[in-house]
Protein backbone atom coordinates (compact mmCIF):
# COMPACT_ATOMS: atom_id res chain seq x y z
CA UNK A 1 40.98 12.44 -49.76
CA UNK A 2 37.27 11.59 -50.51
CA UNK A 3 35.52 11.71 -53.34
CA UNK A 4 31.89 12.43 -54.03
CA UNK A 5 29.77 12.52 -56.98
CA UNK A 6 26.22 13.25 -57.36
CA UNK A 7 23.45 14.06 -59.69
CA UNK A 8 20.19 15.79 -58.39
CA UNK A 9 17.39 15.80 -60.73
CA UNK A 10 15.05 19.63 -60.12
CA UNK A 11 11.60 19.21 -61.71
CA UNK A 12 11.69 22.79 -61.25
CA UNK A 13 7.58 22.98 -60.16
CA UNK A 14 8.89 26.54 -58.32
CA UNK A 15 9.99 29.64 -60.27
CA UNK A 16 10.36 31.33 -56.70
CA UNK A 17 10.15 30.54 -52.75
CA UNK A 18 10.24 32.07 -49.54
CA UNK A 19 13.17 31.77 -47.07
CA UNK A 20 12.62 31.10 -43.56
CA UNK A 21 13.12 34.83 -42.68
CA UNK A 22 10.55 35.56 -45.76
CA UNK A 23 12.76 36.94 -48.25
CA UNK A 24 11.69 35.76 -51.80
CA UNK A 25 14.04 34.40 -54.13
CA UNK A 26 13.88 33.51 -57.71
CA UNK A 27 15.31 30.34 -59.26
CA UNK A 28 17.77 31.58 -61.89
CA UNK A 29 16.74 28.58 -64.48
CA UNK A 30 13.53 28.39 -65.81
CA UNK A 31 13.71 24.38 -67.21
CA UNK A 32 13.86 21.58 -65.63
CA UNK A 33 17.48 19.94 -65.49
CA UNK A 34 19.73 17.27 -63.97
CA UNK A 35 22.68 18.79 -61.93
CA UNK A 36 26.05 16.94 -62.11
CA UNK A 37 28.38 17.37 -59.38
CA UNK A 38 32.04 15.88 -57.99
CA UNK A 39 33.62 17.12 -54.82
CA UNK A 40 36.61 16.43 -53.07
CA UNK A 41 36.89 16.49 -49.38
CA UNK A 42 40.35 16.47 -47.90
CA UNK A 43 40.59 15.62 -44.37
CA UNK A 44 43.19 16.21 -41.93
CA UNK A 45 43.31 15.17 -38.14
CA UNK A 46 39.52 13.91 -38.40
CA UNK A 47 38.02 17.26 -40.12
CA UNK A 48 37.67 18.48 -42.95
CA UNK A 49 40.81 20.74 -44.24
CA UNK A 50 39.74 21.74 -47.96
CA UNK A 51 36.84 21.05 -50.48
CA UNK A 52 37.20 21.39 -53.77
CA UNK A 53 34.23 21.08 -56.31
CA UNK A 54 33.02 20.74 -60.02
CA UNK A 55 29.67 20.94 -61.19
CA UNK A 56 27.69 20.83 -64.66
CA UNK A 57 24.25 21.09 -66.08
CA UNK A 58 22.94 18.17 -67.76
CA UNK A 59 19.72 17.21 -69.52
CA UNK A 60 16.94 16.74 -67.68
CA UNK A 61 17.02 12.82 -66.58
CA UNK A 62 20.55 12.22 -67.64
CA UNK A 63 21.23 8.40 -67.21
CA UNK A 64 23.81 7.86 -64.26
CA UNK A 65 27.41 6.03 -65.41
């Protein structure tokens, strides 16, 4: 098993944006925010068999443990 946790900040300076085959989307949250996030990767015979994740919004910034 491996474990992986990670927190991405979004400024959130886009409301919307163009794919590459120019569909629009729309960003469903309209703040900025800090994304929390731990996956586990279980890997069998070299490759990857299962992945389970978790993930959580956090305050904008949130200070890393």
């Amino acid at each position: 098993l491996v474990v992986a946790i990670d927190y991405e900040d979004h400024a959130l300076r886009y409301t919307t944006y163009e794919t590459l085959d120019g569909a629009v989307q729309h960003v469903p949250v309209e703040y900025p925010y800090t994304l929390g996030q731990l996956e586990i990767f279980r890997i069998v015979d070299g490759r990857i068999s299962r992945i389970e994740g978790l993930s959580a919004f956090l305050p904008y910034y949130m200070p890393r443990p």
